[in-house]
N, C-alpha and C. Protein backbone atom coordinates (compact mmCIF):
# COMPACT_ATOMS: atom_id res chain seq x y z
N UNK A 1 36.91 154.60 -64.98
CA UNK A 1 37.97 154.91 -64.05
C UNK A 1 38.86 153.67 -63.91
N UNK A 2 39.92 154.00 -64.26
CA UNK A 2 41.17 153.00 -63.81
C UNK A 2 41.40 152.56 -62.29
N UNK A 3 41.33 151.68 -61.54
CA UNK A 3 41.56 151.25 -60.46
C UNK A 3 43.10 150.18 -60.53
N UNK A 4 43.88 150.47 -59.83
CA UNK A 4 44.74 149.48 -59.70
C UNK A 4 45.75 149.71 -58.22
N UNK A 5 46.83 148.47 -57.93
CA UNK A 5 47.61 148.36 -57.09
C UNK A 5 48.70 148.32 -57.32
N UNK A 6 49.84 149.64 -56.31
CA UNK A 6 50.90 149.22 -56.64
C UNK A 6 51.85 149.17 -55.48
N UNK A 7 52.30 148.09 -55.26
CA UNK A 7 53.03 148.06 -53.73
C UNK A 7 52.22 148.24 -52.85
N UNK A 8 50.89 147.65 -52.92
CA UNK A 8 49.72 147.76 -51.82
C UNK A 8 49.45 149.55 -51.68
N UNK A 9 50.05 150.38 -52.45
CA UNK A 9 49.14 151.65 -52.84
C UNK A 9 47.80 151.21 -53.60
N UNK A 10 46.58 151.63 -53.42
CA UNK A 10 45.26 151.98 -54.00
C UNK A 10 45.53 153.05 -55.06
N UNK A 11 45.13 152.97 -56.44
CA UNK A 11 45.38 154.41 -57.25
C UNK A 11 44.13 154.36 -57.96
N UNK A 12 43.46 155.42 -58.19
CA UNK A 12 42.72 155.63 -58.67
C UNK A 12 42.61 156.71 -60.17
N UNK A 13 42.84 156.28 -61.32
CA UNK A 13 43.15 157.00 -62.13
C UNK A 13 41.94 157.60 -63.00
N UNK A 14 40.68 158.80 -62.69
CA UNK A 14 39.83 158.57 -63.54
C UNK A 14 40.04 159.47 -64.70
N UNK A 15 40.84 160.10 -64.99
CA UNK A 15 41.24 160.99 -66.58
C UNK A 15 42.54 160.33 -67.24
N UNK A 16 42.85 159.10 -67.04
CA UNK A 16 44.14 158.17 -67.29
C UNK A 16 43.43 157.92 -68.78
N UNK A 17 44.23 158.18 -69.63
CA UNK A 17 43.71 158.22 -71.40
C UNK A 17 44.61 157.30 -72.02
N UNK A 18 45.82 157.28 -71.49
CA UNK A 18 47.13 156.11 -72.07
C UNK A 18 48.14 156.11 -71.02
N UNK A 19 48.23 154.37 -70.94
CA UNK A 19 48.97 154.09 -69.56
C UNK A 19 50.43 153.42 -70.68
N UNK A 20 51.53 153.95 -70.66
CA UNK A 20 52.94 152.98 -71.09
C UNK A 20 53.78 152.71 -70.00
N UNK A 21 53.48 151.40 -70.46
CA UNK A 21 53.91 150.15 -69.66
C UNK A 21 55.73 149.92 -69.92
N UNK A 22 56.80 150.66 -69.82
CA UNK A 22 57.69 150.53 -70.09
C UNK A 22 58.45 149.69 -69.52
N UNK A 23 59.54 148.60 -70.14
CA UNK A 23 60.34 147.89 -69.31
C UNK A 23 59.42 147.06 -68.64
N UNK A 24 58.16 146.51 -68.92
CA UNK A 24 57.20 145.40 -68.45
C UNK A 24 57.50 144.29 -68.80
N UNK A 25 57.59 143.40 -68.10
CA UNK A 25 58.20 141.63 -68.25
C UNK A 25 56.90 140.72 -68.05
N UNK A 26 56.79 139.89 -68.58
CA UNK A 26 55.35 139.30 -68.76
C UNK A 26 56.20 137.67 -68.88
N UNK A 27 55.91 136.99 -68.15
CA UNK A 27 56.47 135.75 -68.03
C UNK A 27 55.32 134.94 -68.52
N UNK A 28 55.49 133.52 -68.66
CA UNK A 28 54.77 132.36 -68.64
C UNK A 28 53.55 133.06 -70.19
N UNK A 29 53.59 133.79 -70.84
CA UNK A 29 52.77 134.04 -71.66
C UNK A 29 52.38 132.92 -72.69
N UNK A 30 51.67 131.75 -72.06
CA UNK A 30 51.21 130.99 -73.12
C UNK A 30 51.54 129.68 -73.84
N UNK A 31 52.95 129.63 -73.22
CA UNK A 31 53.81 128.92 -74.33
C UNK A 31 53.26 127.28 -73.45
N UNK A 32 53.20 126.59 -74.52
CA UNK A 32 52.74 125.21 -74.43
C UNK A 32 53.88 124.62 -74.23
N UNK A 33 54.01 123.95 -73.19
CA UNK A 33 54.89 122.87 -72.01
C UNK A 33 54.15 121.81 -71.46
N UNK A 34 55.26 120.92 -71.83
CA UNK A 34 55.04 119.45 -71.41
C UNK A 34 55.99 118.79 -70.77
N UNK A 35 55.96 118.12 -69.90
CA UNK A 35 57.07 117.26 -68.95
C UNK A 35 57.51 116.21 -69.87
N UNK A 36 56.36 115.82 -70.21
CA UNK A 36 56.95 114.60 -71.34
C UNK A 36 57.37 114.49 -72.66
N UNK A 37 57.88 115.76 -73.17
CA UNK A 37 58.16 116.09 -74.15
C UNK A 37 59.92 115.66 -74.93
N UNK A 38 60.76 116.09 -73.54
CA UNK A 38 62.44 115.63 -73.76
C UNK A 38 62.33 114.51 -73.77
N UNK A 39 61.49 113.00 -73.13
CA UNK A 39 61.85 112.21 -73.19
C UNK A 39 61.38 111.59 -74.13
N UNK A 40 60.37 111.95 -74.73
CA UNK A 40 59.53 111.43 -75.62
C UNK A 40 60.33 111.79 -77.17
N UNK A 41 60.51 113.24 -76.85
CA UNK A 41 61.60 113.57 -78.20
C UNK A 41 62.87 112.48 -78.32
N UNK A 42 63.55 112.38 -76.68
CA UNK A 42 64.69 111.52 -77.48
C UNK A 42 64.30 110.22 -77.85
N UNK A 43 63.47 109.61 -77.20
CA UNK A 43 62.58 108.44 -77.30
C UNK A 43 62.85 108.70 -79.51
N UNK A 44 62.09 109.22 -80.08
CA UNK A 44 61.67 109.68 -81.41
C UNK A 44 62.94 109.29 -82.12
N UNK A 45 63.89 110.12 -81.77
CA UNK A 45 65.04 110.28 -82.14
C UNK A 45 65.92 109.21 -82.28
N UNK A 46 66.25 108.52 -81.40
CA UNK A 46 66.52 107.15 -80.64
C UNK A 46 66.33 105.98 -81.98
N UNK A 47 64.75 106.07 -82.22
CA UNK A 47 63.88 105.64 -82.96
C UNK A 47 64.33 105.60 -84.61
N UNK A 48 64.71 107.06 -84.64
CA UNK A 48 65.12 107.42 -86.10
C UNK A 48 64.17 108.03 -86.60
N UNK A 49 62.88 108.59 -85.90
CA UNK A 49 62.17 109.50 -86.04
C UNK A 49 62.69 111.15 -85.39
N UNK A 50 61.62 112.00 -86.24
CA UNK A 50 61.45 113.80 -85.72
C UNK A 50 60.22 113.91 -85.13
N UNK A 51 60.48 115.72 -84.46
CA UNK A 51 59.44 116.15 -83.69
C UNK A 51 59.15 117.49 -84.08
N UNK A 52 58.37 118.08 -84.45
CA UNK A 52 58.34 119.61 -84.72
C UNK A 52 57.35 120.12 -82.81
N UNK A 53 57.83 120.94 -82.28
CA UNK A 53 57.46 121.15 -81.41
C UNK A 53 56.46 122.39 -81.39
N UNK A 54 55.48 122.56 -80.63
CA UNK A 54 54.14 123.58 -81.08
C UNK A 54 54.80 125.13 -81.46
N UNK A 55 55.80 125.65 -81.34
CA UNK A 55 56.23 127.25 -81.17
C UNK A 55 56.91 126.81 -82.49
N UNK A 56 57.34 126.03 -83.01
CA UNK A 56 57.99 126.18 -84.48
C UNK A 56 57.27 125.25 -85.54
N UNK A 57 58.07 125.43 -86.71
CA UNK A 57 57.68 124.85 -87.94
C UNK A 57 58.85 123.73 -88.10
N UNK A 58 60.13 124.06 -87.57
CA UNK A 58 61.33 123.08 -87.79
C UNK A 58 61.43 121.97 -87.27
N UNK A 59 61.66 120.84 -87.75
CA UNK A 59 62.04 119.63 -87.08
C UNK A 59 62.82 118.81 -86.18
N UNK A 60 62.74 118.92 -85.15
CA UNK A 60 63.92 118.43 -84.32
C UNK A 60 64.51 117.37 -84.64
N UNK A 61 65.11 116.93 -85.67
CA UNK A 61 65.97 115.46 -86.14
C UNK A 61 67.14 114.90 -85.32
N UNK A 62 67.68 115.45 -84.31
CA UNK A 62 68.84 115.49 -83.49
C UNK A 62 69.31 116.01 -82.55
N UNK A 63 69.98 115.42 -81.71
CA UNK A 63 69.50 115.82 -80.20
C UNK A 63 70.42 117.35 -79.80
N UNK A 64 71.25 117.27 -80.74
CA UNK A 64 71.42 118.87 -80.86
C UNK A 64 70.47 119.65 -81.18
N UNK A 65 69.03 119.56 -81.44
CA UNK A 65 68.50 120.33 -81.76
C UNK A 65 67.56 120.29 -80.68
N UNK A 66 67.55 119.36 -79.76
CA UNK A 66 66.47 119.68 -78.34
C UNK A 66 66.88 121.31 -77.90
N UNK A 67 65.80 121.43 -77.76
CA UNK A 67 65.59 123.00 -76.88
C UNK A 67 65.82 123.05 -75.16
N UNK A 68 66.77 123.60 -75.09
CA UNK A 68 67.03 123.26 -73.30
C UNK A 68 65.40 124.06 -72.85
N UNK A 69 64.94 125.29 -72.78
CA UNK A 69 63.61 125.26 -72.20
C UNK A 69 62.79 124.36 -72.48
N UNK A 70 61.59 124.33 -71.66
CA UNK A 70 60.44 123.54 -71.53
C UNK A 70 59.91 123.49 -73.01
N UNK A 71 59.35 122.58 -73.44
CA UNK A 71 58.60 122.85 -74.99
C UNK A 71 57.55 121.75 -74.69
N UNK A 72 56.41 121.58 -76.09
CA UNK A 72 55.86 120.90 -76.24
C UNK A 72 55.52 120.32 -77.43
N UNK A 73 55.16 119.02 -77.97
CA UNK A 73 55.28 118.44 -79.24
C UNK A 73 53.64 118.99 -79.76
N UNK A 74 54.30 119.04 -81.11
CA UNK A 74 52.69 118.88 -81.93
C UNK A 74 52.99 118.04 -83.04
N UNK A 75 53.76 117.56 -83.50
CA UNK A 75 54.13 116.64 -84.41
C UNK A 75 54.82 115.37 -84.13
N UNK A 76 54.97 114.15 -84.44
CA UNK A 76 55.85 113.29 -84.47
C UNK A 76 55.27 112.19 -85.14
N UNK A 77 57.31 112.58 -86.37
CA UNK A 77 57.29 111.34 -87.23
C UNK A 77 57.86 109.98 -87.31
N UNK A 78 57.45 109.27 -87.62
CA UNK A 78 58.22 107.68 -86.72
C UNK A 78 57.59 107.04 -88.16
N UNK A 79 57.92 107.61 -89.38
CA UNK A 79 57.98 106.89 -90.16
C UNK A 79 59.07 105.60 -90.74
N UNK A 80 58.41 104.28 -90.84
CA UNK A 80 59.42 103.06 -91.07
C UNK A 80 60.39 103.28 -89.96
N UNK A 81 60.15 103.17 -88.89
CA UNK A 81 60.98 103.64 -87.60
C UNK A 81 60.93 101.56 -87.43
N UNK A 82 62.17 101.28 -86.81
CA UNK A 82 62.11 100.31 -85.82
C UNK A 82 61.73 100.00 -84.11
N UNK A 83 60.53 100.17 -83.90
CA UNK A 83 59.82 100.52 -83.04
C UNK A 83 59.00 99.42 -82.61
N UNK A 84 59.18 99.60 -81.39
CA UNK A 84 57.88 98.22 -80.54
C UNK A 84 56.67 98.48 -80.05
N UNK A 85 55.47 97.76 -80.14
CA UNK A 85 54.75 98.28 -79.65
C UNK A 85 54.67 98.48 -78.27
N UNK A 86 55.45 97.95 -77.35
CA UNK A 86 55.08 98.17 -76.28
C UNK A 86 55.46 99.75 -75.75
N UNK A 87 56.36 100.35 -76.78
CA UNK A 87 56.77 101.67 -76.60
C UNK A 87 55.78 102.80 -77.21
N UNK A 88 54.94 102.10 -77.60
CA UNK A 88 53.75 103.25 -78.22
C UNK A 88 53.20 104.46 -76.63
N UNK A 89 53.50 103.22 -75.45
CA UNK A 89 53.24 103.90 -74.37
C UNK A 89 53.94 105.33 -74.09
N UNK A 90 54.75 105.28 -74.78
CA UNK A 90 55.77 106.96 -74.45
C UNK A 90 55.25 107.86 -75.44
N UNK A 91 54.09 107.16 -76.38
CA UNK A 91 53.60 108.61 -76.70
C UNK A 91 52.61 108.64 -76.64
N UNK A 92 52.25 108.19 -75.37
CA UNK A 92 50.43 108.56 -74.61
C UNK A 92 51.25 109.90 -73.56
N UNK A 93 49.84 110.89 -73.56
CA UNK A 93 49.95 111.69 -72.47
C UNK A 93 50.46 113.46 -73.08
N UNK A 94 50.00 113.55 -74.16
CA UNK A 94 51.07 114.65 -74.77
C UNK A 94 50.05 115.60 -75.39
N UNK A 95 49.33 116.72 -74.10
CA UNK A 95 48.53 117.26 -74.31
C UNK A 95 48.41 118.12 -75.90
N UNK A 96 49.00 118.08 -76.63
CA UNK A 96 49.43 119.23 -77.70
C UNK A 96 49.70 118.54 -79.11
N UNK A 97 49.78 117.00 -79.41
CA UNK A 97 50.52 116.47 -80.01
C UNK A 97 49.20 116.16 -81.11
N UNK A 98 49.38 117.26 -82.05
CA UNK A 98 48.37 117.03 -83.27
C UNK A 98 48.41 115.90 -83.99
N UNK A 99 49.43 115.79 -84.46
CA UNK A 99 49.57 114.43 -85.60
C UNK A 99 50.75 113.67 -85.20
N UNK A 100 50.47 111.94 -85.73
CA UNK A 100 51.14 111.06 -85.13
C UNK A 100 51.60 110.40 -86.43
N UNK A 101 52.72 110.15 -87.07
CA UNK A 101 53.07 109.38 -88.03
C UNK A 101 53.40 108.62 -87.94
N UNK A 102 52.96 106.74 -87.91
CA UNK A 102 53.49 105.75 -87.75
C UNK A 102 53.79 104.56 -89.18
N UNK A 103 53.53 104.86 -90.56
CA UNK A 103 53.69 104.57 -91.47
C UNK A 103 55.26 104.14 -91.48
N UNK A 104 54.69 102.58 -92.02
CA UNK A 104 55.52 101.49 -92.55
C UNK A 104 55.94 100.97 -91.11
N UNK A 105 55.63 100.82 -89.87
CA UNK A 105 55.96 100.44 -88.30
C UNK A 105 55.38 99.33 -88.55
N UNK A 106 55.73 98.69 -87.87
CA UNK A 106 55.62 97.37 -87.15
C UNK A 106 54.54 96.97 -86.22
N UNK A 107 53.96 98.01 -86.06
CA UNK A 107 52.38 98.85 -85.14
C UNK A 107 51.52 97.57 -85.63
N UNK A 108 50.74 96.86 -84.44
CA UNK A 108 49.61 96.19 -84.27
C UNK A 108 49.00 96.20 -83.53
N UNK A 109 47.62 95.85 -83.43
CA UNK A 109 46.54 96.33 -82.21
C UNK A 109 46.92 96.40 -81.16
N UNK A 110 48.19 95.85 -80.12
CA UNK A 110 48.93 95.41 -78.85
C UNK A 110 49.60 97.04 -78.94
N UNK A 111 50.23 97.64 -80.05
CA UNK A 111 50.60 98.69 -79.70
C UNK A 111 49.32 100.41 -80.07
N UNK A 112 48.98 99.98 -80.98
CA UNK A 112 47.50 100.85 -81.03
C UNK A 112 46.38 100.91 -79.54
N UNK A 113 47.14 100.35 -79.62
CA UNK A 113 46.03 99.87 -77.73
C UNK A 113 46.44 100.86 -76.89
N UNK A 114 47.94 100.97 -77.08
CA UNK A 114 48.75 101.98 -75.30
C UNK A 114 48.59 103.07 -75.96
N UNK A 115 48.42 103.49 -77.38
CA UNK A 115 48.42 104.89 -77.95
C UNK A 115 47.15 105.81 -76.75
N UNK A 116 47.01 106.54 -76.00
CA UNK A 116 45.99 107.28 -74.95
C UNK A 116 46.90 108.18 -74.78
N UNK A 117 45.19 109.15 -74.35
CA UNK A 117 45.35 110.86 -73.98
C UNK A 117 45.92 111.40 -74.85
N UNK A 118 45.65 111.65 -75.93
CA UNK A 118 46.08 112.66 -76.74
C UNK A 118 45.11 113.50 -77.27
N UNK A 119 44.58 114.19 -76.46
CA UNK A 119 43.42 114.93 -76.78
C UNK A 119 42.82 116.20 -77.85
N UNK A 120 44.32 116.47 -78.28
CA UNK A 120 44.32 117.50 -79.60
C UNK A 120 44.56 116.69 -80.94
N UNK A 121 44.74 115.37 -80.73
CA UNK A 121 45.33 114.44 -82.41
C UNK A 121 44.14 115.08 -83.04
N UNK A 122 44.78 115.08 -84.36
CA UNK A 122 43.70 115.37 -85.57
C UNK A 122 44.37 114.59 -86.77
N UNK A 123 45.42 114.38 -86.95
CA UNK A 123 46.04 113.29 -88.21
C UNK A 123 47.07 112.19 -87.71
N UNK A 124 46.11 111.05 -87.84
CA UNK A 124 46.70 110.09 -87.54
C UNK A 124 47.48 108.67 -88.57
N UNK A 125 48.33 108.57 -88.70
CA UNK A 125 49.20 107.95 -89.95
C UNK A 125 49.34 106.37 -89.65
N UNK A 126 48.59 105.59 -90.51
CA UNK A 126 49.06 103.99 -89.96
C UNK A 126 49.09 103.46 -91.06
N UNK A 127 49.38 103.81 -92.37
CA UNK A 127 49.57 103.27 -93.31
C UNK A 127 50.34 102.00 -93.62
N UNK A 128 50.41 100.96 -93.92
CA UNK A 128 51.19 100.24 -94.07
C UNK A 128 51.96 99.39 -92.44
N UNK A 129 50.54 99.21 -91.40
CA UNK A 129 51.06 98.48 -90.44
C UNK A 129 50.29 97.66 -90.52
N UNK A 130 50.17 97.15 -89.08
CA UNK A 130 49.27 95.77 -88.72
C UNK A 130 48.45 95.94 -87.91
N UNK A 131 47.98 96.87 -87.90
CA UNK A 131 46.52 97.31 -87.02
C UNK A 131 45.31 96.46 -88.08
N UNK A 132 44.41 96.00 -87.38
CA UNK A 132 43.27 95.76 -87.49
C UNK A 132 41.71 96.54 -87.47
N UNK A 133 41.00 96.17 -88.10
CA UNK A 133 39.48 96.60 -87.49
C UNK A 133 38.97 96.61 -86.22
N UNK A 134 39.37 95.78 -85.26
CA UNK A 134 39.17 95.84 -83.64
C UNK A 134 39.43 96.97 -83.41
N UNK A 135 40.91 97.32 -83.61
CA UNK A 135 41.50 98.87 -82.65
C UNK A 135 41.39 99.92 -83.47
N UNK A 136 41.41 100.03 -84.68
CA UNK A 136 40.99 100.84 -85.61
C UNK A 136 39.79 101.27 -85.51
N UNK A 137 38.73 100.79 -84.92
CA UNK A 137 36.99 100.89 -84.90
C UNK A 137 37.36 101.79 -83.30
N UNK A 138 38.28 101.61 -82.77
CA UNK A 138 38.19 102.13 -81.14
C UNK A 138 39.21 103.44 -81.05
N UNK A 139 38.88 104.21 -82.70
CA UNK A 139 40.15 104.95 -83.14
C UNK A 139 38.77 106.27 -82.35
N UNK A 140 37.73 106.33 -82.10
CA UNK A 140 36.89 107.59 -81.59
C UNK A 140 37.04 108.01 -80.01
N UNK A 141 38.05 106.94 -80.01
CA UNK A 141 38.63 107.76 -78.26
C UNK A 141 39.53 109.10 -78.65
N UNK A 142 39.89 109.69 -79.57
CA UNK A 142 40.62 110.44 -80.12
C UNK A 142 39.62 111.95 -80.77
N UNK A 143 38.29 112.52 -79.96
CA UNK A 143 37.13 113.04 -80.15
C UNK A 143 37.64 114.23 -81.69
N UNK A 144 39.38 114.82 -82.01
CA UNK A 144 39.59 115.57 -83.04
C UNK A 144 39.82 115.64 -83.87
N UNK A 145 39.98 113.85 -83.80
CA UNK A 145 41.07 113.01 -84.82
C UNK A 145 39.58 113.57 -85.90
N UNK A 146 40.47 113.98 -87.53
CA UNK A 146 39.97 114.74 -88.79
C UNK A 146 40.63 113.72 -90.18
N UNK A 147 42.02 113.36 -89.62
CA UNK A 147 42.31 112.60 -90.67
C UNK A 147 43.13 111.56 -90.66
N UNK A 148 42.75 109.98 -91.27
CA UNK A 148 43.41 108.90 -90.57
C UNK A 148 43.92 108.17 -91.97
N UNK A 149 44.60 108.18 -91.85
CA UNK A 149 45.56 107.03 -93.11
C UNK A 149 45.57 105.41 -93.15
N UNK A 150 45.27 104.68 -94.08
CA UNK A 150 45.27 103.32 -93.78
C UNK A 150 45.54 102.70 -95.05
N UNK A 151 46.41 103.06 -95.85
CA UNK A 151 46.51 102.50 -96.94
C UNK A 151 47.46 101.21 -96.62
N UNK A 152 47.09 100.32 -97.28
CA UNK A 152 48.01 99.34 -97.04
C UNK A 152 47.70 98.55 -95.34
N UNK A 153 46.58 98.61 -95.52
CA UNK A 153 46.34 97.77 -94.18
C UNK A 153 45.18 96.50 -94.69
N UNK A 154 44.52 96.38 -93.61
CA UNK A 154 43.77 94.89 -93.70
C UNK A 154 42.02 95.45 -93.41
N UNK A 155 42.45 96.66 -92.88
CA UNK A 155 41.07 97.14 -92.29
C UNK A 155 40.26 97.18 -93.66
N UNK A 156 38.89 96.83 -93.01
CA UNK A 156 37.17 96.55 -94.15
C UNK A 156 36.57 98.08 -93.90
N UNK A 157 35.85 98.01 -95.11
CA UNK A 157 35.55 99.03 -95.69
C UNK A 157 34.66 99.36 -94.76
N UNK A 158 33.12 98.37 -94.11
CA UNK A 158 32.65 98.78 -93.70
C UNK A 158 32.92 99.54 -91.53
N UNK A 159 34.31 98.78 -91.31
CA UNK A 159 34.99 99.60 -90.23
C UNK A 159 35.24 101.19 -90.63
N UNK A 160 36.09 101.12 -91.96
CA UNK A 160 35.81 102.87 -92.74
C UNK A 160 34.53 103.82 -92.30
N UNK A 161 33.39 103.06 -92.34
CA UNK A 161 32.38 103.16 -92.71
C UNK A 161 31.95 103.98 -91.36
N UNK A 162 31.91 102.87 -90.61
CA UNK A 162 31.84 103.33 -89.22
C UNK A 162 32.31 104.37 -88.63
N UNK A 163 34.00 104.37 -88.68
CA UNK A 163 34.65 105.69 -88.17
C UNK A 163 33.98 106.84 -88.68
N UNK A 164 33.72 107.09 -90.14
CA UNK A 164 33.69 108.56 -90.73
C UNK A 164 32.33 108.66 -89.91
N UNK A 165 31.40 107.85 -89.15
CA UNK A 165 30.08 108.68 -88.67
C UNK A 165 30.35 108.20 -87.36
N UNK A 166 31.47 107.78 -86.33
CA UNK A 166 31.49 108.54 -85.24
C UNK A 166 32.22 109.54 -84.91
N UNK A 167 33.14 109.48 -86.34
CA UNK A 167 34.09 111.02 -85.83
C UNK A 167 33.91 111.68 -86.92
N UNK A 168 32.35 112.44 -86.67
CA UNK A 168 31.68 113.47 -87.88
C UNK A 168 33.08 114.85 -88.60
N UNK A 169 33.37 114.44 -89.47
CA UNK A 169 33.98 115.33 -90.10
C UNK A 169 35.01 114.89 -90.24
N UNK A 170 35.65 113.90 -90.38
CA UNK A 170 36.76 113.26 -90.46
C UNK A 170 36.93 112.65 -91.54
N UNK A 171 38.32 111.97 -92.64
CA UNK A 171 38.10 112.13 -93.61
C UNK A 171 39.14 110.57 -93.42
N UNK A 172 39.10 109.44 -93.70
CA UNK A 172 40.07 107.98 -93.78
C UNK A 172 40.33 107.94 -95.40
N UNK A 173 41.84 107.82 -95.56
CA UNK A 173 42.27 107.17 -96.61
C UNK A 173 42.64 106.40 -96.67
N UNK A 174 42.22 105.52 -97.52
CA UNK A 174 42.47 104.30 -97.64
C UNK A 174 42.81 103.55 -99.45
């Protein structure tokens, strides 16, 4: 039996076989939003980096292409970007933000340090910076992180070594 409310009517429908829902509006269905997303995008941009945001495949390269609704990042590339570390801080906090591309940056442990809360990363890009084995070994605060890039760095094999067995299933190239 169907039970429901409508306008504080009680209805009780028990031979109800197909209910159409016509002209039904369904708001808020799902869509992944972040506060820190516009600023962080122009932040990117600014940078000379893109953002692909979680509802598309396309790249936001330009600020004509920000989305006036709410959105949220799952990508951002900041490849050979001129970038400081102390700004790594604007992309902590970004519940949604799968992969992080920082290849050929200027990135050293001082900015690998403010990188926090990103609790969905799974590919993380540091190819060709100045990160170390210290912050690199403290890369398992990141519990999804699957795949980490390090070619062209300084990091020892046996730090490699380490990561792939605290973050079981994860794969470092190096």
């Amino acid at each position: 039996m169907l039970k429901f409310v409508i306008n504080g009517v009680k209805l009780r429908l028990p031979m109800l076989v197909c209910l159409a829902l016509v002209y039904l509006t369904v708001t808020g269905c799902g869509k992944a939003q972040d506060p820190n997303s516009r600023p962080v995008t122009e932040y990117v941009l600014q940078s000379g980096g893109k953002v692909i945001r979680v509802s598309s495949d396309l790249p936001i390269d330009s600020t004509a292409k920000i989305p006036e609704e709410d959105f949220s990042i799952r990508e951002i590339d900041l490849t050979n970007a001129k970038i400081k570390n102390i700004d790594m801080k604007k992309l902590s906090d970004l519940p949604n933000l799968e992969s992080l591309n920082l290849h050929g940056t200027r990135l050293n442990d001082k900015g690998l340090t403010l990188i926090t809360n990103l609790p969905n990363l799974k590919s993380l890009e540091l190819a060709y910076t100045r990160v170390s084995d210290e912050e690199v070994s403290k890369l398992t605060r990141f519990p999804k992180l699957k795949k980490i890039f390090l070619y062209g760095t300084a990091v020892k094999p046996q730090t490699i070594e380490d990561l792939k067995s605290n973050l079981r299933g994860s794969v470092v190239y190096k």
